[in-house]
PDB file of N, CA and C in Angstrom:
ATOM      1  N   UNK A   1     108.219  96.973  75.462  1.00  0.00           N
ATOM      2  CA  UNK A   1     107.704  95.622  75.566  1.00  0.00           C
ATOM      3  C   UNK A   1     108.187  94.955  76.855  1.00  0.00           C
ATOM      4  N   UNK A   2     109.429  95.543  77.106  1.00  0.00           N
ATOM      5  CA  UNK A   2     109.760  94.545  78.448  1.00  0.00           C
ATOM      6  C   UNK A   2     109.355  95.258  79.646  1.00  0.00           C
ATOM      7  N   UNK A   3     109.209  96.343  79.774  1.00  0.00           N
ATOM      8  CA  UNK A   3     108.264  97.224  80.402  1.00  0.00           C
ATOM      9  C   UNK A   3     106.984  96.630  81.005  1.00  0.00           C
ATOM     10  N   UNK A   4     106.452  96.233  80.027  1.00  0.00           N
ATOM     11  CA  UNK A   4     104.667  96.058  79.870  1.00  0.00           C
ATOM     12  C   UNK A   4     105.320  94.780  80.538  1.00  0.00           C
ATOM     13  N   UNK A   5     105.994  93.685  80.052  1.00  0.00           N
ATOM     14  CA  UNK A   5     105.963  92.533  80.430  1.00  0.00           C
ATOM     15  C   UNK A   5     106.671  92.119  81.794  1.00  0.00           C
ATOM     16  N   UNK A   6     107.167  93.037  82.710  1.00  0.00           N
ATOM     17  CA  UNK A   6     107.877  93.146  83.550  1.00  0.00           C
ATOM     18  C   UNK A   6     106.484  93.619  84.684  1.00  0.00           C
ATOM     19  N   UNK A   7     105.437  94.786  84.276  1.00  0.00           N
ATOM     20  CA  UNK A   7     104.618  95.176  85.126  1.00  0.00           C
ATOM     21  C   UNK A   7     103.820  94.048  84.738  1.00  0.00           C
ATOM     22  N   UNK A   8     103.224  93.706  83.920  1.00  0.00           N
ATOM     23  CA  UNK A   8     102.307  91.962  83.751  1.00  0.00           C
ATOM     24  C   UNK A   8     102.824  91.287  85.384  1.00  0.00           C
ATOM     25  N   UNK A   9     104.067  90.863  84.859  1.00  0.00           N
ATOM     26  CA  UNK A   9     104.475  89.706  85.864  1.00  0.00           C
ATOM     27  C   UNK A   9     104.278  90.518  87.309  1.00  0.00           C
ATOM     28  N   UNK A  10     104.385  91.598  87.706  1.00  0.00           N
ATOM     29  CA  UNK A  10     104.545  92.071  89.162  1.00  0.00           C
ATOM     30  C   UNK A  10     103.406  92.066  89.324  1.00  0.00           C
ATOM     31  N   UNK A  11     101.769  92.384  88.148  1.00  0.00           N
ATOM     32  CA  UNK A  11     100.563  92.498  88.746  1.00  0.00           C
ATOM     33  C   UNK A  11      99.935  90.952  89.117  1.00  0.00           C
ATOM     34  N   UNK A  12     100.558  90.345  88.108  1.00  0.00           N
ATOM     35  CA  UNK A  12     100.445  88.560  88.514  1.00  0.00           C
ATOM     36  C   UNK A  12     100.466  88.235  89.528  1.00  0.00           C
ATOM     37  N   UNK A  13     101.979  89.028  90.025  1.00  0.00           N
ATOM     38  CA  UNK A  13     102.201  88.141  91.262  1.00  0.00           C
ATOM     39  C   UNK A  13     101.663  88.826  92.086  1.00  0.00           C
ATOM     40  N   UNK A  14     101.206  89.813  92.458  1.00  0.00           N
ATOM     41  CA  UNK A  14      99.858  90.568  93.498  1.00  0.00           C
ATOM     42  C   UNK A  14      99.126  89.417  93.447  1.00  0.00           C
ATOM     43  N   UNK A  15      97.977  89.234  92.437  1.00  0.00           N
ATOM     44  CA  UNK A  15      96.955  89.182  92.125  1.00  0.00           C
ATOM     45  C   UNK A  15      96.999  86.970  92.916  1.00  0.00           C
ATOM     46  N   UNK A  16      98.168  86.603  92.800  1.00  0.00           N
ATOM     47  CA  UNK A  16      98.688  85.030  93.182  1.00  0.00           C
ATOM     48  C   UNK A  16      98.743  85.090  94.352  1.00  0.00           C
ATOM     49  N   UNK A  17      98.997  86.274  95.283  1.00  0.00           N
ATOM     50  CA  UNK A  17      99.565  85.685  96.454  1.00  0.00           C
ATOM     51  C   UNK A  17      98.219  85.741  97.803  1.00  0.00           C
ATOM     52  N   UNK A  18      98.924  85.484  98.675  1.00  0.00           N
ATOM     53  CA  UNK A  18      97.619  85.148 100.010  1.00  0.00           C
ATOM     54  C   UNK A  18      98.243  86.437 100.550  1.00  0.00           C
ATOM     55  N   UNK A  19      97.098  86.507 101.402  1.00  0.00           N
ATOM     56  CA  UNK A  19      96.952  87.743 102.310  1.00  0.00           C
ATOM     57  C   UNK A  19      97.932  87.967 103.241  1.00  0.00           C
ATOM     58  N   UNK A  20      98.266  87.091 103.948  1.00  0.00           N
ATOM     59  CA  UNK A  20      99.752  86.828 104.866  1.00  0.00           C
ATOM     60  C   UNK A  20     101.002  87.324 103.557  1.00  0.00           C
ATOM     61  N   UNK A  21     101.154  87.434 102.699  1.00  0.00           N
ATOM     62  CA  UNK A  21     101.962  87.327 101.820  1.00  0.00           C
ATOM     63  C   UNK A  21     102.811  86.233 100.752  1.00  0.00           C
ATOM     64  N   UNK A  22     103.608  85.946 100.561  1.00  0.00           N
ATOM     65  CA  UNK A  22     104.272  85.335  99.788  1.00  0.00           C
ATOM     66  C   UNK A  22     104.784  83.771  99.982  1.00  0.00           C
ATOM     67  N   UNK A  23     104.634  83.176 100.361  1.00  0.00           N
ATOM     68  CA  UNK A  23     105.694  82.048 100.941  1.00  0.00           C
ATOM     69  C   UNK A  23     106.576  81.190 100.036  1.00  0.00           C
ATOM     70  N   UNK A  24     108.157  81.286 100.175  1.00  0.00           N
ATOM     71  CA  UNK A  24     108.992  80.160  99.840  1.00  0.00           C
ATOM     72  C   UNK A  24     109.387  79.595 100.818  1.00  0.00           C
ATOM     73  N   UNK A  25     110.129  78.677 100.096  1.00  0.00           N
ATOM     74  CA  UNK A  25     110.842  77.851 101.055  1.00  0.00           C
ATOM     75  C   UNK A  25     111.961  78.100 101.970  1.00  0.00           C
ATOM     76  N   UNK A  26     112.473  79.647 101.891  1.00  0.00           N
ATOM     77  CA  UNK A  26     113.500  80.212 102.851  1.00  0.00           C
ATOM     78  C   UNK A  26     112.532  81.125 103.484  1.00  0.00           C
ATOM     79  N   UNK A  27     111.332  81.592 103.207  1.00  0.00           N
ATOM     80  CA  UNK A  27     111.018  82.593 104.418  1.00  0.00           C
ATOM     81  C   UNK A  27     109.503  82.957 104.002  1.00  0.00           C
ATOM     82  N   UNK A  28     108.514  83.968 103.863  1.00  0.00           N
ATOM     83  CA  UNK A  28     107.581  84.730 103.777  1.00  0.00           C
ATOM     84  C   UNK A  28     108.047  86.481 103.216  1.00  0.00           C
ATOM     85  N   UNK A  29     107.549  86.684 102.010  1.00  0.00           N
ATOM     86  CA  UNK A  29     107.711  88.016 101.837  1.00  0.00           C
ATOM     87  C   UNK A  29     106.255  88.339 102.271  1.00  0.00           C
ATOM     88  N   UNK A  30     106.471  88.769 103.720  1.00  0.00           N
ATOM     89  CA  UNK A  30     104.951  89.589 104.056  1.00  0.00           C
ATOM     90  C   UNK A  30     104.807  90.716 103.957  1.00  0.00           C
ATOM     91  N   UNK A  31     105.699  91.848 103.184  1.00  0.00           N
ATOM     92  CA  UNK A  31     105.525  92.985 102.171  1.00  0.00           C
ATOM     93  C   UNK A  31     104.370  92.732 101.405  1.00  0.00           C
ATOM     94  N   UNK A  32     104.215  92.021 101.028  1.00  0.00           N
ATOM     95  CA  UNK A  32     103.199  91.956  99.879  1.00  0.00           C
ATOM     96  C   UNK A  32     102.066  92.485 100.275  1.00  0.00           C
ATOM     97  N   UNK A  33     101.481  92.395 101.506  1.00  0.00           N
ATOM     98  CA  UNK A  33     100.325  92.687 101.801  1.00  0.00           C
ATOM     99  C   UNK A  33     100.364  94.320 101.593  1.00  0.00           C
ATOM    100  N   UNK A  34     101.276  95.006 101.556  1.00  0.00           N
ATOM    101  CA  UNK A  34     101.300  96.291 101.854  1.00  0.00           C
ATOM    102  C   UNK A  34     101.561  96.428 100.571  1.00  0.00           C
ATOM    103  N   UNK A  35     102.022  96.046  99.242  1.00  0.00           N
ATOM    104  CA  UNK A  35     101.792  96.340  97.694  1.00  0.00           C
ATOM    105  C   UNK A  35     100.710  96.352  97.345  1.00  0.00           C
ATOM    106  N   UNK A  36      99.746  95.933  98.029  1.00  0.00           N
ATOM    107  CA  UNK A  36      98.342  95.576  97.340  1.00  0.00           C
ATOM    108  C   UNK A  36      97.255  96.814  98.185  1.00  0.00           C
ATOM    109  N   UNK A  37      97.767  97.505  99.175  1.00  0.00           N
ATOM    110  CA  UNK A  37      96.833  98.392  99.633  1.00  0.00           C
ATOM    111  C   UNK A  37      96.491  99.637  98.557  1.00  0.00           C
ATOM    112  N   UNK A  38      95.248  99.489  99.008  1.00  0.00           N
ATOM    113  CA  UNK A  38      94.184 100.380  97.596  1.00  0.00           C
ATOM    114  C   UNK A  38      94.650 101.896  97.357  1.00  0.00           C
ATOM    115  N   UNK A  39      95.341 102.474  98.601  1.00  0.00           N
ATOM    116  CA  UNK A  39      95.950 103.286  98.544  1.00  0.00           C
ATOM    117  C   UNK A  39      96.898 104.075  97.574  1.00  0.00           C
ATOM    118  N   UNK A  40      97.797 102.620  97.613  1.00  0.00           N
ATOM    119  CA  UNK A  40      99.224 102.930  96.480  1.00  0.00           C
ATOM    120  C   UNK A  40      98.838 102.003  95.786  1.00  0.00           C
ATOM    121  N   UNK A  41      98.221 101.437  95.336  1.00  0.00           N
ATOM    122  CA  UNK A  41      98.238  99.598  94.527  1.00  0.00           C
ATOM    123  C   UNK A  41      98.035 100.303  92.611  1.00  0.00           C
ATOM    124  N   UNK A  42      97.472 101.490  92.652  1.00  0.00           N
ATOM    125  CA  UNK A  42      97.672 102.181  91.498  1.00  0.00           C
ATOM    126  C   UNK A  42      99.547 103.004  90.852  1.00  0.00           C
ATOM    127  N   UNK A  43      99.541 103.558  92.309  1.00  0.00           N
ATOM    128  CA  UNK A  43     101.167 104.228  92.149  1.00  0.00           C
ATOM    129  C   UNK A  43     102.092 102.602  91.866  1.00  0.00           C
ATOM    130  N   UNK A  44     101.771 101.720  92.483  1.00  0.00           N
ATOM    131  CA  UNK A  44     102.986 100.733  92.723  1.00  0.00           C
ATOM    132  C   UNK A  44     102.912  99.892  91.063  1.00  0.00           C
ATOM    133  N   UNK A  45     101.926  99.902  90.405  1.00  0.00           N
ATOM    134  CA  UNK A  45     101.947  99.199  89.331  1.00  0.00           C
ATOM    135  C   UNK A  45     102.221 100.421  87.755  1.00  0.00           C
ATOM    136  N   UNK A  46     102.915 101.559  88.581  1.00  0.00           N
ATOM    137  CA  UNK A  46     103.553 101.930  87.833  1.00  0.00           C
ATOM    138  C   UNK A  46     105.113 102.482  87.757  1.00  0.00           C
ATOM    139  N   UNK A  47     105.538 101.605  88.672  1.00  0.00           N
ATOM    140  CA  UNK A  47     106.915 101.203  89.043  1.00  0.00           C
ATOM    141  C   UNK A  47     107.848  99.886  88.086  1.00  0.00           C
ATOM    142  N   UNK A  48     108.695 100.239  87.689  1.00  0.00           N
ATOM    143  CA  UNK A  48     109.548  99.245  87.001  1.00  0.00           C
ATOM    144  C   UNK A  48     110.521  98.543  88.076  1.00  0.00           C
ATOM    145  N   UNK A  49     109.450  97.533  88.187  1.00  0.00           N
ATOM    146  CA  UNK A  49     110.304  97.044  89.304  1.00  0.00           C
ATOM    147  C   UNK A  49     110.788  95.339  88.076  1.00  0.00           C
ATOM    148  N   UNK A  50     111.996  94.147  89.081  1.00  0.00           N
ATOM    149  CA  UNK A  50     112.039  93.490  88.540  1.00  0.00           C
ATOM    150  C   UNK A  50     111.521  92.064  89.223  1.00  0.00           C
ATOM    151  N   UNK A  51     111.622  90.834  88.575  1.00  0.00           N
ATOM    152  CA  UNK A  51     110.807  90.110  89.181  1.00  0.00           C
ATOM    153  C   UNK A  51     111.923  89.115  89.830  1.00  0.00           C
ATOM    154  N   UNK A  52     113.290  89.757  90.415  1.00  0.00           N
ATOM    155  CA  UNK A  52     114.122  88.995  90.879  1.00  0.00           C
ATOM    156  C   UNK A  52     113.790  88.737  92.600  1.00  0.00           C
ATOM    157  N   UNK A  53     113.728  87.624  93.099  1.00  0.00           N
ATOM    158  CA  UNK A  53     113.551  87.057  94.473  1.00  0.00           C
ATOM    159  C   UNK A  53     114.710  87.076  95.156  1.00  0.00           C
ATOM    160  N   UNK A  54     115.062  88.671  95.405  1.00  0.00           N
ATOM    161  CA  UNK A  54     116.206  88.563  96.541  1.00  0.00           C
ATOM    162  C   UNK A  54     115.572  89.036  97.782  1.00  0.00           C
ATOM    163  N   UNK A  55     114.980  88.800  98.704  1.00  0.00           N
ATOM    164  CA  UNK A  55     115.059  89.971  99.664  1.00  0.00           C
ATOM    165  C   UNK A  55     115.802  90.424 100.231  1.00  0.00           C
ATOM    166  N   UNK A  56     114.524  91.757 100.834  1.00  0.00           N
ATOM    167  CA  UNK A  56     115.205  92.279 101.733  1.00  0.00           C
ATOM    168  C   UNK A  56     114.373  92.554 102.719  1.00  0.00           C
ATOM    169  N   UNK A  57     114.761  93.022 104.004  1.00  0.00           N
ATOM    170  CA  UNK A  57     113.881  93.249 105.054  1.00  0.00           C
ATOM    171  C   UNK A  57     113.826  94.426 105.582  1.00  0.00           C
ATOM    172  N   UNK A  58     112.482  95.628 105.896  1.00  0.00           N
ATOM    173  CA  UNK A  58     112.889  96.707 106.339  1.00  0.00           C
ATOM    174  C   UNK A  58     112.203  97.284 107.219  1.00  0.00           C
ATOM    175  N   UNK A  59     112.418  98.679 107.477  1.00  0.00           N
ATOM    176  CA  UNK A  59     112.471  98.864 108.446  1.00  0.00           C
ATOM    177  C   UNK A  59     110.607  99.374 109.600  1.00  0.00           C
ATOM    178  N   UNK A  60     109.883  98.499 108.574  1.00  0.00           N
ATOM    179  CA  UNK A  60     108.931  98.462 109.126  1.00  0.00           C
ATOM    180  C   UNK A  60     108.435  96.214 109.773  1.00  0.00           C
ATOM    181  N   UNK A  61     109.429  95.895 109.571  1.00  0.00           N
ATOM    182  CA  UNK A  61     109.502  94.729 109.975  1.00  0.00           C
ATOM    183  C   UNK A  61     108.884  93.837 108.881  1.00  0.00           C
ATOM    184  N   UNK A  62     108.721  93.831 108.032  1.00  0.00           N
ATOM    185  CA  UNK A  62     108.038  93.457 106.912  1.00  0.00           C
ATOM    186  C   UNK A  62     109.264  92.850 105.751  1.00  0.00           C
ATOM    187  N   UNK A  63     109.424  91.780 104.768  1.00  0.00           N
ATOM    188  CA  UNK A  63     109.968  91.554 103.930  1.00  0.00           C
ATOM    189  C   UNK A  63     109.469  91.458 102.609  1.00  0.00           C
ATOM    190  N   UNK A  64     110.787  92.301 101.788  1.00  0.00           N
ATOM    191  CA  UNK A  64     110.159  92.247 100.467  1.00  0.00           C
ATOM    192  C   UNK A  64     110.216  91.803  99.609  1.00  0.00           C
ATOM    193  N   UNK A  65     109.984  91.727  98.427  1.00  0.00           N
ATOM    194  CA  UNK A  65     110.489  90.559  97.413  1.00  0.00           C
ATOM    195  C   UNK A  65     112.115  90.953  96.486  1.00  0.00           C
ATOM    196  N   UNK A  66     112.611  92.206  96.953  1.00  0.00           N
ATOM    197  CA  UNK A  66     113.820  92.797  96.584  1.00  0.00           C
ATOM    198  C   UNK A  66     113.798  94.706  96.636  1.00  0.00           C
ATOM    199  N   UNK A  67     114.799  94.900  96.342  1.00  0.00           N
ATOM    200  CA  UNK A  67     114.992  96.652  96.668  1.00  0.00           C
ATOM    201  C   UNK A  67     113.861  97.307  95.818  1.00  0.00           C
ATOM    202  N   UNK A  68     114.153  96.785  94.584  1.00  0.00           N
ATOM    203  CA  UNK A  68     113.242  97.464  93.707  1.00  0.00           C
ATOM    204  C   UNK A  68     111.725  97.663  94.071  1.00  0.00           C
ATOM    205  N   UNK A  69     111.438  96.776  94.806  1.00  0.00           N
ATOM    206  CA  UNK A  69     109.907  96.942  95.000  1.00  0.00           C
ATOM    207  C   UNK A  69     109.781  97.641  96.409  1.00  0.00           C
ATOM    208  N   UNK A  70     110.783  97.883  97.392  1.00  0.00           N
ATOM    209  CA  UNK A  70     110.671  98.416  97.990  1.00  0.00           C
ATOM    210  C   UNK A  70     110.634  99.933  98.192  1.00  0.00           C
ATOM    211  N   UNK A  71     111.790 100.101  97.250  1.00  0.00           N
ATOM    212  CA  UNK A  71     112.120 101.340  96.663  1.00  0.00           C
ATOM    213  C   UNK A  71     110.722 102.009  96.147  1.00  0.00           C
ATOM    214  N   UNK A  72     109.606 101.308  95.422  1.00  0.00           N
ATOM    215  CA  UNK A  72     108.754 102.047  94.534  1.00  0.00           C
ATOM    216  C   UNK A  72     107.731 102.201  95.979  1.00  0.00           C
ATOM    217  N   UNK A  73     107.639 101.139  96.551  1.00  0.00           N
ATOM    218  CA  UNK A  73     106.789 101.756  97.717  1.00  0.00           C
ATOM    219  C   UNK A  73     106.898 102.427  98.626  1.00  0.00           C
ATOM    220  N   UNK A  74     108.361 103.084  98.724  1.00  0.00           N
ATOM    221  CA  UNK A  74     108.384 104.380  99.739  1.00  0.00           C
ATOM    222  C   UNK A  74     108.473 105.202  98.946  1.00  0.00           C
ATOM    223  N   UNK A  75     108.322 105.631  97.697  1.00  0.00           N
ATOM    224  CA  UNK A  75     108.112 106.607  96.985  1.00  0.00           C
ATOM    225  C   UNK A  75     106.549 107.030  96.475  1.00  0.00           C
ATOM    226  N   UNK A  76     106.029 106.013  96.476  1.00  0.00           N
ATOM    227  CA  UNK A  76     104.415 105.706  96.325  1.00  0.00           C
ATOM    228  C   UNK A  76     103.605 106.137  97.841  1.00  0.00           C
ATOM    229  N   UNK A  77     104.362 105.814  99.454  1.00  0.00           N
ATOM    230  CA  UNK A  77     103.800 106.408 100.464  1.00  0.00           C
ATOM    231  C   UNK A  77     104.355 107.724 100.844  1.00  0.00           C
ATOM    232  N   UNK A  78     105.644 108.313 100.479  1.00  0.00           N
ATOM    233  CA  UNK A  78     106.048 109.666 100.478  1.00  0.00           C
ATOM    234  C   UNK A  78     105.188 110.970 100.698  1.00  0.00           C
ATOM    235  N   UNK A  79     104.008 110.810  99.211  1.00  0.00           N
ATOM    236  CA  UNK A  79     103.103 111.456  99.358  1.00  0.00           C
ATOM    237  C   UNK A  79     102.068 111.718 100.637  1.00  0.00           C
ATOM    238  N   UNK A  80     101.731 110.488 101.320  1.00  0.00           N
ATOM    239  CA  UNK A  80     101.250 110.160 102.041  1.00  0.00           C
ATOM    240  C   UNK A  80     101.824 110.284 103.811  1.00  0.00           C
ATOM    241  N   UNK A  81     102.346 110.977 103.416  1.00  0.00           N
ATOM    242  CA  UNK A  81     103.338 110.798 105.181  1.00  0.00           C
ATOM    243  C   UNK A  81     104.275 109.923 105.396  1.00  0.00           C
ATOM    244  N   UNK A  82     104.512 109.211 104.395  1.00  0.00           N
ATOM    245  CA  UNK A  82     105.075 107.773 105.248  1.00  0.00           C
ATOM    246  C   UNK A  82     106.516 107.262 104.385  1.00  0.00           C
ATOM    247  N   UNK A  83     106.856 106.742 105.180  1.00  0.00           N
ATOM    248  CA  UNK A  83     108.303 106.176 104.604  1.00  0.00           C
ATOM    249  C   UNK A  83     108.728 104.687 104.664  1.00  0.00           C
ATOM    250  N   UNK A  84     109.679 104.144 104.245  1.00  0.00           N
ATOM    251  CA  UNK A  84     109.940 102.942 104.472  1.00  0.00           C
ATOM    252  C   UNK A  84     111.329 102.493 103.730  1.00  0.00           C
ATOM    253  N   UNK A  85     112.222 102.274 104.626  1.00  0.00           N
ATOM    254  CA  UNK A  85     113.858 101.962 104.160  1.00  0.00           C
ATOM    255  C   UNK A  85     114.092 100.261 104.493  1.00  0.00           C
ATOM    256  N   UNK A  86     115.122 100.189 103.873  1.00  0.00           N
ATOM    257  CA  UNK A  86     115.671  99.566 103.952  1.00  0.00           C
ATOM    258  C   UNK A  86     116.193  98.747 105.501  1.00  0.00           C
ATOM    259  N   UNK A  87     116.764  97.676 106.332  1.00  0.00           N
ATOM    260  CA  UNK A  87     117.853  97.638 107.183  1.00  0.00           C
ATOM    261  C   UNK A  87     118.627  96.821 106.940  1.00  0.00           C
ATOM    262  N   UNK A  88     118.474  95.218 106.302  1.00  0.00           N
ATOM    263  CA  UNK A  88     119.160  94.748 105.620  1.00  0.00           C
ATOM    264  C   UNK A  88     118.585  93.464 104.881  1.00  0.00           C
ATOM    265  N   UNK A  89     119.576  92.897 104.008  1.00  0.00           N
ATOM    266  CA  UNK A  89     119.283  92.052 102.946  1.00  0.00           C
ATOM    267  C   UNK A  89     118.703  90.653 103.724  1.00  0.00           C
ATOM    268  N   UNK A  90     118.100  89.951 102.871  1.00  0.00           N
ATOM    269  CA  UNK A  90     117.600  88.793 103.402  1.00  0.00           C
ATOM    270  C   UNK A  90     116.227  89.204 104.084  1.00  0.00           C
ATOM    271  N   UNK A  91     115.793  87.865 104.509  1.00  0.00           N
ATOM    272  CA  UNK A  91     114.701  87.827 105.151  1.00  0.00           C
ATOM    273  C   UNK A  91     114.422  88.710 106.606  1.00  0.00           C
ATOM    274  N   UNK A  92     113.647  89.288 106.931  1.00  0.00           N
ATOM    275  CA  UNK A  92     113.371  89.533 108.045  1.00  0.00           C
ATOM    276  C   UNK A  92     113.105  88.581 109.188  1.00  0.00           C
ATOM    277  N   UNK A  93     113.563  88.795 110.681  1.00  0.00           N
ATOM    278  CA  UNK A  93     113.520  87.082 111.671  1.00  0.00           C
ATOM    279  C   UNK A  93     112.148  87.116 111.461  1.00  0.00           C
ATOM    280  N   UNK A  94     111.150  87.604 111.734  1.00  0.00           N
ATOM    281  CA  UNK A  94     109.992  87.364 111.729  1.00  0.00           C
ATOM    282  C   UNK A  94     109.138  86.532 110.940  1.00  0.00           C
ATOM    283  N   UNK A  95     110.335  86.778 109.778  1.00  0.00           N
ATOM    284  CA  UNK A  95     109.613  85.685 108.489  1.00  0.00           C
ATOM    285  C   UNK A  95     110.174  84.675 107.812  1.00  0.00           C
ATOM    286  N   UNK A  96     111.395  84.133 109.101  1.00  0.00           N
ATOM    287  CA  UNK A  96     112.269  82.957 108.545  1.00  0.00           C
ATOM    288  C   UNK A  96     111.235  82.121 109.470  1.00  0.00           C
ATOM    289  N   UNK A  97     111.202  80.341 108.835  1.00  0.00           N
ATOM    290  CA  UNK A  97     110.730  79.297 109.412  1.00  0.00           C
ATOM    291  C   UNK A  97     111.125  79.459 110.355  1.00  0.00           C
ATOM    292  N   UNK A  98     110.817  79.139 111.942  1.00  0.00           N
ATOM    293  CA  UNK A  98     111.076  78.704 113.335  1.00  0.00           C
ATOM    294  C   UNK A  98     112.383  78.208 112.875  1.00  0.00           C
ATOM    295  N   UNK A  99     112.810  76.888 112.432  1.00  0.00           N
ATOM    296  CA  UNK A  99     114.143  75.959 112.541  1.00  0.00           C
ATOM    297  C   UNK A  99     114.876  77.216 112.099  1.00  0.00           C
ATOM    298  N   UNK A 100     114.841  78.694 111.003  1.00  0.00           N
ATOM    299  CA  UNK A 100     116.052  78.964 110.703  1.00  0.00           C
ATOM    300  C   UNK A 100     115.664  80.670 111.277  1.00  0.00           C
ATOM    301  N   UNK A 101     115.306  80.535 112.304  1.00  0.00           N
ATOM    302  CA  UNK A 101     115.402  82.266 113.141  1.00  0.00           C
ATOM    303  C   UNK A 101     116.507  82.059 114.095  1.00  0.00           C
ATOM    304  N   UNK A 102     117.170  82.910 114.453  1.00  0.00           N
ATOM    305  CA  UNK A 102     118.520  83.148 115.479  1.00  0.00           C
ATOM    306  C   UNK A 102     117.884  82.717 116.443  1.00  0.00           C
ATOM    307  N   UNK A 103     118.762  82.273 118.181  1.00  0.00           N
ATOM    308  CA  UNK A 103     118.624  81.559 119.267  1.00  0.00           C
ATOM    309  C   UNK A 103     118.274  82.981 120.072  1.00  0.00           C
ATOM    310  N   UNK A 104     118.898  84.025 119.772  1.00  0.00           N
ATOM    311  CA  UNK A 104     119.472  85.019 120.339  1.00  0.00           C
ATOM    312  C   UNK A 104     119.018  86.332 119.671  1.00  0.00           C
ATOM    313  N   UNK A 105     118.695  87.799 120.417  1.00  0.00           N
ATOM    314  CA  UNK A 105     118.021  88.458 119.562  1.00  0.00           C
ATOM    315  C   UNK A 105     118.678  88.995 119.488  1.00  0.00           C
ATOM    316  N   UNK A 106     119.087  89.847 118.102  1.00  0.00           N
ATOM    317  CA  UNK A 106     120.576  90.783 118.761  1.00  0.00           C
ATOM    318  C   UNK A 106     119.811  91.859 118.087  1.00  0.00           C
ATOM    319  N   UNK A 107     120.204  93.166 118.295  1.00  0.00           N
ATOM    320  CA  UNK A 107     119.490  94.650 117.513  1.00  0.00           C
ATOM    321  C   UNK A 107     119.361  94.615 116.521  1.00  0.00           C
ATOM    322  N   UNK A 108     118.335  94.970 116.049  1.00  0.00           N
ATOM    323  CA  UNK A 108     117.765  95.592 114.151  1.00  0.00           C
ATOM    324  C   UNK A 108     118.915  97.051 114.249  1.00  0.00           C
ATOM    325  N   UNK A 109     119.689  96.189 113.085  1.00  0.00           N
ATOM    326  CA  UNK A 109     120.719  97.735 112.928  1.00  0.00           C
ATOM    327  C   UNK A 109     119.535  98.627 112.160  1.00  0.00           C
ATOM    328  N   UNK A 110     120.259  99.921 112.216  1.00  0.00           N
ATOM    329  CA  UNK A 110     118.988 100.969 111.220  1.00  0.00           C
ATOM    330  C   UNK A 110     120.113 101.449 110.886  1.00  0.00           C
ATOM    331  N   UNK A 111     119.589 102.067 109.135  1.00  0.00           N
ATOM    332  CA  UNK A 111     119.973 102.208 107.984  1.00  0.00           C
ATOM    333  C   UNK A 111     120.721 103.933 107.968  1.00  0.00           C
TER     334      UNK A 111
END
């Protein structure tokens, strides 16, 4: 039951968001756009992922809505050639508001 009701809420929130992706008030999870490709959008909604809002940002410059969902989508493009890790927690700069991106660019550590 919490299963079913855990994939409910993750297809919800596909099905809610805009094409740019996600927006709160600390940043943009623009991952999203890449959960919803027709490709994996079958593999990814059979992932137990959870519906906690931590991100993270990785290493395709993109942010996600937490590990778990990231996790199911490099296992979902695996098949496919493709990969996608982790580099670190939080938002990606790309998808913090202007007022809260760094002055200064310093290196994308890799994982």
């Amino acid at each position: 039951m919490i299963k079913q009701t855990i994939l409910i809420f993750f297809a919800l929130s596909i099905v809610a968001t805009t094409a740019t992706g996600i927006f709160s008030n600390e940043g943009v999870y623009s991952g999203d756009e890449r959960l919803r490709d027709p490709k994996i959008k079958n593999c990814m909604q059979q992932c137990p992922v959870t519906a906690n809002l931590w991100p993270v940002c990785a290493d395709d410059g993109k942010t996600y809505v937490n590990i778990a969902s990231l996790n199911c989508l490099d296992s979902c493009l695996e098949p496919l050639g493709q990969r996608v890790k982790k580099v670190s927690d939080g938002f990606c700069i790309n998808d913090l508001p202007p007022n809260q991106r760094p002055t200064t660019r310093a290196p994308i550590p890799r994982v």
